[in-house]
C-alpha atoms as a PDB file:
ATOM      1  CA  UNK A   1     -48.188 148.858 172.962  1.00  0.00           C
ATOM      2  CA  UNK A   2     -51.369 149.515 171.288  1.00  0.00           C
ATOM      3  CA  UNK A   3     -54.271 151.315 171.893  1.00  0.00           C
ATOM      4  CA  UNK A   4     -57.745 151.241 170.180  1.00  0.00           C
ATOM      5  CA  UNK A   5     -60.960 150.955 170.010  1.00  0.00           C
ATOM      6  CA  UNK A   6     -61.942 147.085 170.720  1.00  0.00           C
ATOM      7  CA  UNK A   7     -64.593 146.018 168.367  1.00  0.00           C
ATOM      8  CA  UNK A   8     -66.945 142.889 168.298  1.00  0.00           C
ATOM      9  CA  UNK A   9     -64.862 140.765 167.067  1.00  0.00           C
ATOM     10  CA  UNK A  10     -62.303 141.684 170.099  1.00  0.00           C
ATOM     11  CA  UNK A  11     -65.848 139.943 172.366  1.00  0.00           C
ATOM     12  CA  UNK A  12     -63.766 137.283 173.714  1.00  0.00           C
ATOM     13  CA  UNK A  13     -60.804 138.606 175.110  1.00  0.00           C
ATOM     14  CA  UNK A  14     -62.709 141.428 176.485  1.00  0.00           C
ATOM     15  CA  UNK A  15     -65.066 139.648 178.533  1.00  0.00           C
ATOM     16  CA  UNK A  16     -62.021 137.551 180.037  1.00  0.00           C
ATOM     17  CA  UNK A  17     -60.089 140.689 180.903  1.00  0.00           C
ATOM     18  CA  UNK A  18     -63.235 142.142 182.160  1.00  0.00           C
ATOM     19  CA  UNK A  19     -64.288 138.918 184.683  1.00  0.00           C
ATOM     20  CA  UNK A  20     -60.866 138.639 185.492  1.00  0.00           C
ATOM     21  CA  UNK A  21     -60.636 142.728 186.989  1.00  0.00           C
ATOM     22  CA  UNK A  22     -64.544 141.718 188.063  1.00  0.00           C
ATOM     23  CA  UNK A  23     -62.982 138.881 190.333  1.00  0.00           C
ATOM     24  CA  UNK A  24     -59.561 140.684 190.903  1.00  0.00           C
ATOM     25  CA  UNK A  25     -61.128 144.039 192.509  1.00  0.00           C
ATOM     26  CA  UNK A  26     -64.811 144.116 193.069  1.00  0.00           C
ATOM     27  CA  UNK A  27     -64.739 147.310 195.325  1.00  0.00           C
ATOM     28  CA  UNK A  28     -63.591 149.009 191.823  1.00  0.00           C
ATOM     29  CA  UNK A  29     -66.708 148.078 189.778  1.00  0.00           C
ATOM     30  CA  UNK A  30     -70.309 148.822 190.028  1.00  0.00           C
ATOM     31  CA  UNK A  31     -70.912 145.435 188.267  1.00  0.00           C
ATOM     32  CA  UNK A  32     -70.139 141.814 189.580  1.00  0.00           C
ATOM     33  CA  UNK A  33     -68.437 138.397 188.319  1.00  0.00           C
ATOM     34  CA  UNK A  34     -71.994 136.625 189.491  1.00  0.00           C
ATOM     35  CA  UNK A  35     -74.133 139.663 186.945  1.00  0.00           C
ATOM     36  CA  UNK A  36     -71.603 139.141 184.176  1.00  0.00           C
ATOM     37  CA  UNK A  37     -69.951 135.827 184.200  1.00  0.00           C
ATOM     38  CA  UNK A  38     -73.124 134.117 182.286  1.00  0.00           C
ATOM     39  CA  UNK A  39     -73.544 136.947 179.783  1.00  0.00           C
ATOM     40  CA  UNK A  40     -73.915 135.486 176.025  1.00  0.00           C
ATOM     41  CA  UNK A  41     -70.681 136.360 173.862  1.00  0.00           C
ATOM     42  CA  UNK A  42     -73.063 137.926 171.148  1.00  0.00           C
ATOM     43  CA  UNK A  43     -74.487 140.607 174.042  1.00  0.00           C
ATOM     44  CA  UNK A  44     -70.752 141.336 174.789  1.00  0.00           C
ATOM     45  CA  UNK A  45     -70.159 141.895 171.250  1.00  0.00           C
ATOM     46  CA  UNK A  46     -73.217 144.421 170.927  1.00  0.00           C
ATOM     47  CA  UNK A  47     -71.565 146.397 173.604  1.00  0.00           C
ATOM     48  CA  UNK A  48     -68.316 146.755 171.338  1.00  0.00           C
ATOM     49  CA  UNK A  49     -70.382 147.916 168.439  1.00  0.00           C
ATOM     50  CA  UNK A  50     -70.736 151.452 168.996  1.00  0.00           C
ATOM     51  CA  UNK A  51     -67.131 152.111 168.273  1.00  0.00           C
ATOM     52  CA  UNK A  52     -65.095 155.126 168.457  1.00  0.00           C
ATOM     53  CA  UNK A  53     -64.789 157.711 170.133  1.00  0.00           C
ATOM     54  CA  UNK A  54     -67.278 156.268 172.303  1.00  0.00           C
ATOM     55  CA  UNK A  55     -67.255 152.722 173.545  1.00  0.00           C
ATOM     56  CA  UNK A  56     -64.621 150.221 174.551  1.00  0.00           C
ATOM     57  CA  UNK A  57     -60.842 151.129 174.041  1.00  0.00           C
ATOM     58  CA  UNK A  58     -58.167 148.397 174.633  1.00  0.00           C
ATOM     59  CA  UNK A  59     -53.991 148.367 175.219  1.00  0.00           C
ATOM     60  CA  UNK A  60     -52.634 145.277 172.886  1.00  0.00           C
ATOM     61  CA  UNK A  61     -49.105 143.768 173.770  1.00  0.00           C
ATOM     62  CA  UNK A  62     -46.384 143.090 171.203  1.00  0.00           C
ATOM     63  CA  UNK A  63     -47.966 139.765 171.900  1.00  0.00           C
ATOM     64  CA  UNK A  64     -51.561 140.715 170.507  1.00  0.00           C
ATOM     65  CA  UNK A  65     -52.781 140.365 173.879  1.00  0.00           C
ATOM     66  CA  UNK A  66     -55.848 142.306 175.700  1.00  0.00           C
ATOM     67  CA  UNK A  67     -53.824 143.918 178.803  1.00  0.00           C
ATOM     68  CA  UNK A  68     -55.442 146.833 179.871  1.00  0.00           C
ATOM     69  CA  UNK A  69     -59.448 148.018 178.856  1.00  0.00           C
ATOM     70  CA  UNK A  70     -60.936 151.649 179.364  1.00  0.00           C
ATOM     71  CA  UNK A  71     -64.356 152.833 178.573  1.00  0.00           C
ATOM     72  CA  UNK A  72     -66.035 156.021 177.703  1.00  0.00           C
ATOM     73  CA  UNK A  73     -69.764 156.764 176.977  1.00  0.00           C
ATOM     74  CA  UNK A  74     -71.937 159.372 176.262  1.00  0.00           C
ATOM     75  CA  UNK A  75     -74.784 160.841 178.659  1.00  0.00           C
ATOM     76  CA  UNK A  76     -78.362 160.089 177.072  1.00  0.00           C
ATOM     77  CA  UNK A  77     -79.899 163.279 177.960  1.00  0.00           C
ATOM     78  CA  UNK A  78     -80.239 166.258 176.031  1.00  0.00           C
ATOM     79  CA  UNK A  79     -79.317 168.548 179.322  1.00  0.00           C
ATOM     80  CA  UNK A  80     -76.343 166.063 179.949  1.00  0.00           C
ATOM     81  CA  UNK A  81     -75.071 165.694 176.366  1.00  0.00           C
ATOM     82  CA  UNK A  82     -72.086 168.084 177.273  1.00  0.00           C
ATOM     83  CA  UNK A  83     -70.558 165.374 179.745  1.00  0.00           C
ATOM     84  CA  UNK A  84     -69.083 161.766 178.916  1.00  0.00           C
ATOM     85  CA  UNK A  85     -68.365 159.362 181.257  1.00  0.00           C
ATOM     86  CA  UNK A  86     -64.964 157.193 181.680  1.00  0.00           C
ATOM     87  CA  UNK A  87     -65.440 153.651 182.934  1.00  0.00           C
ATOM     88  CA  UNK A  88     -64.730 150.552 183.599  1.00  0.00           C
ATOM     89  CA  UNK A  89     -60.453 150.718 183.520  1.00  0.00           C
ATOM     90  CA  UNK A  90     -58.436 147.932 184.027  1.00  0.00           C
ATOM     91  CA  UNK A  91     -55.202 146.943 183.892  1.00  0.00           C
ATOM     92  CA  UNK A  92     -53.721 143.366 183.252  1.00  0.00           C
ATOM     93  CA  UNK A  93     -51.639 142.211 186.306  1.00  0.00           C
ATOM     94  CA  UNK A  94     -48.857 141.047 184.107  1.00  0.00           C
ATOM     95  CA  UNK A  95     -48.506 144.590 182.434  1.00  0.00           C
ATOM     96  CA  UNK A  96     -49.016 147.243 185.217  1.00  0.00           C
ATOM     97  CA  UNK A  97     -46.086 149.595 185.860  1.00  0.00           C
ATOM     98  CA  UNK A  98     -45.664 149.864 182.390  1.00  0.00           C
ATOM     99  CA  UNK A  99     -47.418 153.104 181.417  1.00  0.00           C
ATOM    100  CA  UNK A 100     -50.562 151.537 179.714  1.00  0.00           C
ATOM    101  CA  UNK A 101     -53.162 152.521 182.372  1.00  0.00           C
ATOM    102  CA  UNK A 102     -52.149 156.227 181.593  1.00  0.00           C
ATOM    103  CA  UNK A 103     -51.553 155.306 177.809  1.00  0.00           C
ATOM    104  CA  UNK A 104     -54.914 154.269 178.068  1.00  0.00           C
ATOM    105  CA  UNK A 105     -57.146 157.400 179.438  1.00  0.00           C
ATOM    106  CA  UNK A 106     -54.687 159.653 177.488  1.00  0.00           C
ATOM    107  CA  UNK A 107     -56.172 158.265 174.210  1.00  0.00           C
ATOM    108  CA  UNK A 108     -59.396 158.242 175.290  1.00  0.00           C
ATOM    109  CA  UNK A 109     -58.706 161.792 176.436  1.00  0.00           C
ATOM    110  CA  UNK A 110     -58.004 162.741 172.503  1.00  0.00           C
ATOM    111  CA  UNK A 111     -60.848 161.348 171.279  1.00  0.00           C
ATOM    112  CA  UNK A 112     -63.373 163.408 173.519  1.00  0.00           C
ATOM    113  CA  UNK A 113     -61.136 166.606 172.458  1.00  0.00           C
ATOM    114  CA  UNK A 114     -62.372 165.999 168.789  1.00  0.00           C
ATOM    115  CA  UNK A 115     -66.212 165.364 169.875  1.00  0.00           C
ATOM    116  CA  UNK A 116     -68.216 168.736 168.929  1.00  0.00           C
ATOM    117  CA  UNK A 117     -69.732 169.780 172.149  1.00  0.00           C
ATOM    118  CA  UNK A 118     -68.001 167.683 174.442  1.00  0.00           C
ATOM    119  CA  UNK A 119     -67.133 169.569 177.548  1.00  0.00           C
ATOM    120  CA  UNK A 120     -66.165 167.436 180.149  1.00  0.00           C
ATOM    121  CA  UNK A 121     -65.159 164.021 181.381  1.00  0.00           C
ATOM    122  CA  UNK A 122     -66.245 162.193 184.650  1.00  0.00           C
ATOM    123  CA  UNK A 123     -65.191 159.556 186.688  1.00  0.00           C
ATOM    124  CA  UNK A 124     -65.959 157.365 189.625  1.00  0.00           C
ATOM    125  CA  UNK A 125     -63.044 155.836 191.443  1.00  0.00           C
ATOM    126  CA  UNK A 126     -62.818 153.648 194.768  1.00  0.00           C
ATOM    127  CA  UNK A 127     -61.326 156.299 197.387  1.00  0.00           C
ATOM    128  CA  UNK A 128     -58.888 154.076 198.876  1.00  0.00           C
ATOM    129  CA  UNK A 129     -57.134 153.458 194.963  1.00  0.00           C
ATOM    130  CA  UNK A 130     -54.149 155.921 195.714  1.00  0.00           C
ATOM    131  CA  UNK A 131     -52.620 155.211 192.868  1.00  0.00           C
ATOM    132  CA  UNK A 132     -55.710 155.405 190.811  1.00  0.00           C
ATOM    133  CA  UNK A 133     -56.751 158.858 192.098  1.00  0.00           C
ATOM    134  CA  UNK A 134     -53.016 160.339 191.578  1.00  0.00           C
ATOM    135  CA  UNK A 135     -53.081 158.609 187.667  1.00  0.00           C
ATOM    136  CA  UNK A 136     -56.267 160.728 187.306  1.00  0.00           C
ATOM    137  CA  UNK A 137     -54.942 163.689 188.605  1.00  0.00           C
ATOM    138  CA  UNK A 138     -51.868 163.721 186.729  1.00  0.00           C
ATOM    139  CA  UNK A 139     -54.133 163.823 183.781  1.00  0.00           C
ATOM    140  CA  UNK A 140     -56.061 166.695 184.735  1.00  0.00           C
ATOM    141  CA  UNK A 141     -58.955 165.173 186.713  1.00  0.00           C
ATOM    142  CA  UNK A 142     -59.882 167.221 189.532  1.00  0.00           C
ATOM    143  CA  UNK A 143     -61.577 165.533 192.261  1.00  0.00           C
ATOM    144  CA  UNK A 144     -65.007 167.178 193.745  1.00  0.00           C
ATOM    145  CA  UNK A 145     -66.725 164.991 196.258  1.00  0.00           C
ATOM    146  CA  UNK A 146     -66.426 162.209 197.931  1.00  0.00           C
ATOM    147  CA  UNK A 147     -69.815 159.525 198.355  1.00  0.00           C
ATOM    148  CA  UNK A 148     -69.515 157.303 201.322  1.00  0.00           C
ATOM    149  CA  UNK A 149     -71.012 154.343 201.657  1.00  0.00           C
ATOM    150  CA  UNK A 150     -71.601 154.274 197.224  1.00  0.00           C
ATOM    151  CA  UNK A 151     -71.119 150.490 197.165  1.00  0.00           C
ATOM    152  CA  UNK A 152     -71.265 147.469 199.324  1.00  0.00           C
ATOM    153  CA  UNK A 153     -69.201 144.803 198.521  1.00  0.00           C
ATOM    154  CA  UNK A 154     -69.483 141.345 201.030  1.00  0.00           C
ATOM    155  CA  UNK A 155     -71.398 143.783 204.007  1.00  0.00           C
ATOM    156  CA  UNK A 156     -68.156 146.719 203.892  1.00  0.00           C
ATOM    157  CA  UNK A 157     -69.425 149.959 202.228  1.00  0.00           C
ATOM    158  CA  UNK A 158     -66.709 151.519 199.929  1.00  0.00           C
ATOM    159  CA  UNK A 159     -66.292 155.790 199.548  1.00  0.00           C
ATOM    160  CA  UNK A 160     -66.278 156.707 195.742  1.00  0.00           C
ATOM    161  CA  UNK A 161     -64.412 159.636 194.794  1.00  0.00           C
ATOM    162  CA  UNK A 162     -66.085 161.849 191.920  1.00  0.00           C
ATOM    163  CA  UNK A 163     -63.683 163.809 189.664  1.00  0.00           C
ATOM    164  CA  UNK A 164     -64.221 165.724 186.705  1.00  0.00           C
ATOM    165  CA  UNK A 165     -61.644 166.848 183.372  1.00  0.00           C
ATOM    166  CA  UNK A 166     -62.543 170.176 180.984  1.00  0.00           C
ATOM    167  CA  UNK A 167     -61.900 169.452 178.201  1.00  0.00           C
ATOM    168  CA  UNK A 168     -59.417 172.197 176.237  1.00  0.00           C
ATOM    169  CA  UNK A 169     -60.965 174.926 175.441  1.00  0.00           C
ATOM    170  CA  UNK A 170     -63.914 174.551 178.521  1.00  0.00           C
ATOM    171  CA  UNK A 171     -61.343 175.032 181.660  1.00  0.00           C
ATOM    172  CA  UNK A 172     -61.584 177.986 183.719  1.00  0.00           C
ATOM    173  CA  UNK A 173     -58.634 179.182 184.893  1.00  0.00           C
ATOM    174  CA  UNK A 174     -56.064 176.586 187.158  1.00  0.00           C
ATOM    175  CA  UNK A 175     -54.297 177.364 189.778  1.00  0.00           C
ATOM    176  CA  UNK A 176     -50.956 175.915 189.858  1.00  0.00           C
ATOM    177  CA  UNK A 177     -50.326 172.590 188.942  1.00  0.00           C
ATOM    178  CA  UNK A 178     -46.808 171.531 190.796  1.00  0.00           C
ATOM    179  CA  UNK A 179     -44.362 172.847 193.094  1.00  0.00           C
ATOM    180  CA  UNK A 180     -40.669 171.901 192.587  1.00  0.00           C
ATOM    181  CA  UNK A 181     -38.779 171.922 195.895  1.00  0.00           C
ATOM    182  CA  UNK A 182     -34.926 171.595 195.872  1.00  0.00           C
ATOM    183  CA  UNK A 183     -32.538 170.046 198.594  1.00  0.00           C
ATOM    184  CA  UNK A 184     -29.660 168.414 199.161  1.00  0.00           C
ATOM    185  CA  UNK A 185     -31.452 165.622 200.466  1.00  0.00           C
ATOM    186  CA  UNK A 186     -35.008 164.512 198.937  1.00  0.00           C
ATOM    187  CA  UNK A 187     -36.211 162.188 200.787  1.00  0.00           C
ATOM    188  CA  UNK A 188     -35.468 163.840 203.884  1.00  0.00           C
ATOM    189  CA  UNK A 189     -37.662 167.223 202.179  1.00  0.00           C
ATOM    190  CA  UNK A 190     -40.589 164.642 201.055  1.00  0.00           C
ATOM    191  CA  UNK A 191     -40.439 163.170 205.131  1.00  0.00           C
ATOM    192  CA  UNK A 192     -40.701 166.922 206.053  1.00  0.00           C
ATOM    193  CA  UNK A 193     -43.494 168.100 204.387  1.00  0.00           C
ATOM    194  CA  UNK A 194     -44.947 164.922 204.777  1.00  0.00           C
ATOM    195  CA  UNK A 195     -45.325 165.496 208.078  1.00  0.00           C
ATOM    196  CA  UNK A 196     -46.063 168.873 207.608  1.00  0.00           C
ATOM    197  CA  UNK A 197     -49.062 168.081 205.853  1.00  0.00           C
ATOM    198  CA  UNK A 198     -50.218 164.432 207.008  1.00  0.00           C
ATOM    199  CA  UNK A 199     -53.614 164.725 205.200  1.00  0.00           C
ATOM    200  CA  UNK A 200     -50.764 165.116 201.696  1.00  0.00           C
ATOM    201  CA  UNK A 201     -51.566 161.849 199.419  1.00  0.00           C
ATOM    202  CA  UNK A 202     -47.809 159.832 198.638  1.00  0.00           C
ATOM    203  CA  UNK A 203     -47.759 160.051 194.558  1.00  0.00           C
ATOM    204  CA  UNK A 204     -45.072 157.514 192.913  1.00  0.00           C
ATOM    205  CA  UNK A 205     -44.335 157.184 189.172  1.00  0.00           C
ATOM    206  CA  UNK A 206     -42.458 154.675 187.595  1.00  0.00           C
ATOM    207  CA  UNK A 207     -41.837 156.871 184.523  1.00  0.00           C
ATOM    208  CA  UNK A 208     -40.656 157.905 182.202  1.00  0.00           C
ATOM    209  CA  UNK A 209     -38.191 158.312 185.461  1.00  0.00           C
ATOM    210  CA  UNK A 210     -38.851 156.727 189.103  1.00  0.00           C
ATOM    211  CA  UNK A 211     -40.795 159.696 191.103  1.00  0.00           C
ATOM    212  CA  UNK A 212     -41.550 160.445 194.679  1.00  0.00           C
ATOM    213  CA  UNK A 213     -43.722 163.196 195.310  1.00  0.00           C
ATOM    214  CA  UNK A 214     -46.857 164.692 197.438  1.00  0.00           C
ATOM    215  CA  UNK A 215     -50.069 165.617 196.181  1.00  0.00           C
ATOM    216  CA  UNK A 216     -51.525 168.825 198.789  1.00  0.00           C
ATOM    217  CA  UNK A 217     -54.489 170.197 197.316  1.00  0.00           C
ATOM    218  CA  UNK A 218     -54.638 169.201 193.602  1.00  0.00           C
ATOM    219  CA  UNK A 219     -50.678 170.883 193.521  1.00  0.00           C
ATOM    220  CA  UNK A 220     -48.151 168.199 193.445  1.00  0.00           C
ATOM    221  CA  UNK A 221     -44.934 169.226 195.340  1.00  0.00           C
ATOM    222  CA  UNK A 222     -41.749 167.631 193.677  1.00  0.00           C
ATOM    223  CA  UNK A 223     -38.514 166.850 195.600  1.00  0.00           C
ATOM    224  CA  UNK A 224     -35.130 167.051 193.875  1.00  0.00           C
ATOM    225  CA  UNK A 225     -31.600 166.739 194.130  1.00  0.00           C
ATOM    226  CA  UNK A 226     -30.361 170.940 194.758  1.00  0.00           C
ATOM    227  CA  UNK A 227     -27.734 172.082 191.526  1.00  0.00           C
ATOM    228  CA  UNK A 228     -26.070 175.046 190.519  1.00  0.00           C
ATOM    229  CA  UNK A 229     -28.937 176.308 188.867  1.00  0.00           C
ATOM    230  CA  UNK A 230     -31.388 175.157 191.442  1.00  0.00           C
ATOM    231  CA  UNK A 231     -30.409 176.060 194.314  1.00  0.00           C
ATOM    232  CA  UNK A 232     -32.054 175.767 198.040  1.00  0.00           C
ATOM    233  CA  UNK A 233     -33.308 178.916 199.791  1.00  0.00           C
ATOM    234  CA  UNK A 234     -35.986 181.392 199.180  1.00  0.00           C
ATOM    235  CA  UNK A 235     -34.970 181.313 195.190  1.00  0.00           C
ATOM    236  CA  UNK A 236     -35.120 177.771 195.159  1.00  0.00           C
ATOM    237  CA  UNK A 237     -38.760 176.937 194.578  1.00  0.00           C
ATOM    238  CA  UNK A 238     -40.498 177.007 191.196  1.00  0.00           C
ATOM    239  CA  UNK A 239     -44.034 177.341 190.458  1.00  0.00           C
ATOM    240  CA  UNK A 240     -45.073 175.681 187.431  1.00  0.00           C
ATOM    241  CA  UNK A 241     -48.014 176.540 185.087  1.00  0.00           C
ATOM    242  CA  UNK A 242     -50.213 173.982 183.322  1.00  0.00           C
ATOM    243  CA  UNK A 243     -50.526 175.187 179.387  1.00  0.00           C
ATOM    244  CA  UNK A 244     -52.979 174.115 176.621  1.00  0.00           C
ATOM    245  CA  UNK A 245     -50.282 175.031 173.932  1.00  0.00           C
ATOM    246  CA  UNK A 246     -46.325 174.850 174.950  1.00  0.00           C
ATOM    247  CA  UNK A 247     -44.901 176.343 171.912  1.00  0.00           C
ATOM    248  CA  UNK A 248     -46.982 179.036 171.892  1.00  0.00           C
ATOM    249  CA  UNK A 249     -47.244 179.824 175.790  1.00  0.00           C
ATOM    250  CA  UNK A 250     -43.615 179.827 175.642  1.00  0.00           C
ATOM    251  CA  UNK A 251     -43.814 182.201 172.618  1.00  0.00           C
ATOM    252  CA  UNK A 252     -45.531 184.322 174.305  1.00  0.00           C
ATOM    253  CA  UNK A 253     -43.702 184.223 177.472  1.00  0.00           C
ATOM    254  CA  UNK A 254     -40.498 185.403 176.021  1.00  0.00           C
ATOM    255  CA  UNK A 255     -42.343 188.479 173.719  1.00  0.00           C
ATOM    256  CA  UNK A 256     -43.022 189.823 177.215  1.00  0.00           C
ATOM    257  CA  UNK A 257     -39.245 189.819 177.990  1.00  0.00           C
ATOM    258  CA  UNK A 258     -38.962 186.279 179.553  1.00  0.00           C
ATOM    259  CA  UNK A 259     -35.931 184.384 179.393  1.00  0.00           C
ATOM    260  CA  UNK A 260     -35.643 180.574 179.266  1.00  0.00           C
ATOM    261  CA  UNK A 261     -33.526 179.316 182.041  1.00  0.00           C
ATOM    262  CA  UNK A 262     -33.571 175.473 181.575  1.00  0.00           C
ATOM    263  CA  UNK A 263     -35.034 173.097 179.526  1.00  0.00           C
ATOM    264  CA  UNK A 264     -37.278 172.624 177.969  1.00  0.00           C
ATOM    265  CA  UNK A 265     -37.317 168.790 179.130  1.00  0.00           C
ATOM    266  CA  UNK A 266     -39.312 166.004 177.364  1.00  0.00           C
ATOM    267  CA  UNK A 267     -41.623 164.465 180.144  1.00  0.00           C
ATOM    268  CA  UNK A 268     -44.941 162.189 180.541  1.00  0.00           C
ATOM    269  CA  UNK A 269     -47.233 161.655 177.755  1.00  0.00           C
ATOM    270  CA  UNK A 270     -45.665 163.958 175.839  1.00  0.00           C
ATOM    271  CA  UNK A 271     -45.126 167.117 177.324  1.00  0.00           C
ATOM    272  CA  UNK A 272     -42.619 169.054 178.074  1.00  0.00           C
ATOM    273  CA  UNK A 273     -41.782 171.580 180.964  1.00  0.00           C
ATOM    274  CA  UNK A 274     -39.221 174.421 181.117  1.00  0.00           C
ATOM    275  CA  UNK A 275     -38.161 177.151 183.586  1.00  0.00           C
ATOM    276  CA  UNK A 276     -38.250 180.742 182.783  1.00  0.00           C
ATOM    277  CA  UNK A 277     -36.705 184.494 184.008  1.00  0.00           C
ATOM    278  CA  UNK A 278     -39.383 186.880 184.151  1.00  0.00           C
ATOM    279  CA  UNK A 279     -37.896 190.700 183.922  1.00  0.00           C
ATOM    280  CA  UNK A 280     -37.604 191.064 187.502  1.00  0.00           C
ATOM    281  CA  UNK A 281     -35.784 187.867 188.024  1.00  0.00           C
ATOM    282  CA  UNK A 282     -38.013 185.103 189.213  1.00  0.00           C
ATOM    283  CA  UNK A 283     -38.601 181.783 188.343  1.00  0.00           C
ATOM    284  CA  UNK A 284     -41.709 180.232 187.231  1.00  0.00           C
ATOM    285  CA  UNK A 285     -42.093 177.024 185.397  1.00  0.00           C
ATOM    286  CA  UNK A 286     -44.697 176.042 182.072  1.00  0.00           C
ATOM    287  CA  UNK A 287     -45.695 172.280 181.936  1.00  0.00           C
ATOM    288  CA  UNK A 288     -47.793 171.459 178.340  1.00  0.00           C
END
């Protein structure tokens, strides 16, 4: 798979990628298939001119197909020239569980790393796309209102949820980022605290390995199999830490007098995660 920046000769197959997510899920978009369906080719093709890092990115099949589209632009103001603004994702029918949604607002992630000034990303998503508002999250979004009522589509008004990403470098301190809970039985721990926390959002990912999890809070809480060196009980649960830098985190870590105690393991988009002893004994977990 692919990922770039779509340029005007790329007109074409973005505007039928576009029309087709316009028609597919118009509670997602601000825009309409009636507002864009009769827009001229060349006006499509001025709005893939600006080209990176701002602009129009694309995911390209071994096929050379358009599958997935992702958007990021600058704010016009002076005051506002600190934020950018992701828009407009969409992913192909024919290619979703594959990664490229997340493939997609990773890259376009880099790219506003390397702008000069560039503090933060937004977003607007429909509130009732789950699976949308746990991709996000997973990628550092953080969600900080909610707007009901922010669009009507055929007489219903749809809730948009507003999230925001610091960029590296801009990020106050996190709390937490995921809680690893071991048991003999998983699903039976996810039905638990499911149901001791109903307002907890269901998170699934298809990879790089099939996941079932909870998102309480902006901490995800992970359920999985109990081992010899993860073992249920008041040991058993592992904080982990979200890190800029990995390598040097765990550098650090282990200067103190920290141990590592498994791992480290190759996860999503490139990261890795690994449990550590601190002197006294504990767990605790780094994710970067």
């Amino acid at each position: 798979m692919l990922i770039r920046a779509l340029a005007p000769g790329d007109a074409s197959a973005f505007q039928a990628l576009r029309l087709q997510g316009l028609r597919e899920c118009p509670a997602a978009f601000a825009s309409s298939w009636e507002e864009e369906q009769g827009k001229p080719l060349q006006q499509v093709a001025a709005r893939l001119a600006s080209g990176p890092p701002f602009g129009v990115h694309g995911a390209i099949d071994e096929a050379g197909r358009l599958v997935g589209v992702v958007g990021l632009a600058c704010e016009g103001m002076h005051k506002l020239a600190h934020k950018a603004v992701l828009w407009g994702m969409y992913v192909a029918p024919s290619a979703r569980r594959q990664g490229v949604a997340r493939k997609l607002v990773a890259h376009v992630l880099d790219q506003a790393t390397a702008i000069v000034g560039l503090r933060q990303v937004t977003l607007g998503v429909h509130s009732a796309n789950h699976a949308a508002l746990s991709l996000y999250e997973s990628l550092g979004f953080t969600a900080w209102g909610t707007e009901p009522g922010a669009a009507w589509v055929e007489g219903e008004p749809h809730a948009e949820t507003w999230m925001v990403r610091m960029l590296p470098g801009q990020a106050p301190p996190r709390p937490p980022m995921a809680v690893m809970i071991p048991s003999a039985d998983p699903a039976a721990a996810r039905a638990w605290y499911g149901c001791l926390w109903p307002e907890a959002r269901a998170v699934h990912l298809d990879e790089p390995v099939p996941f079932d999890g909870l998102m309480q809070d902006h901490v995800l809480l992970e359920f999985v199999p109990a081992d010899a060196k993860l073992a249920m009980g008041a040991a058993g649960t592992v904080v982990y830490w979200p890190v800029a830098d990995f390598d040097a985190q765990r550098a650090h870590a282990e200067s103190l007098g920290a141990r590592l105690y498994r791992g480290p393991l190759a996860i999503e988009d490139g990261r890795r995660m690994a449990q550590f002893t601190d002197p006294f004994g504990n767990l605790f977990g780094l994710r970067g």
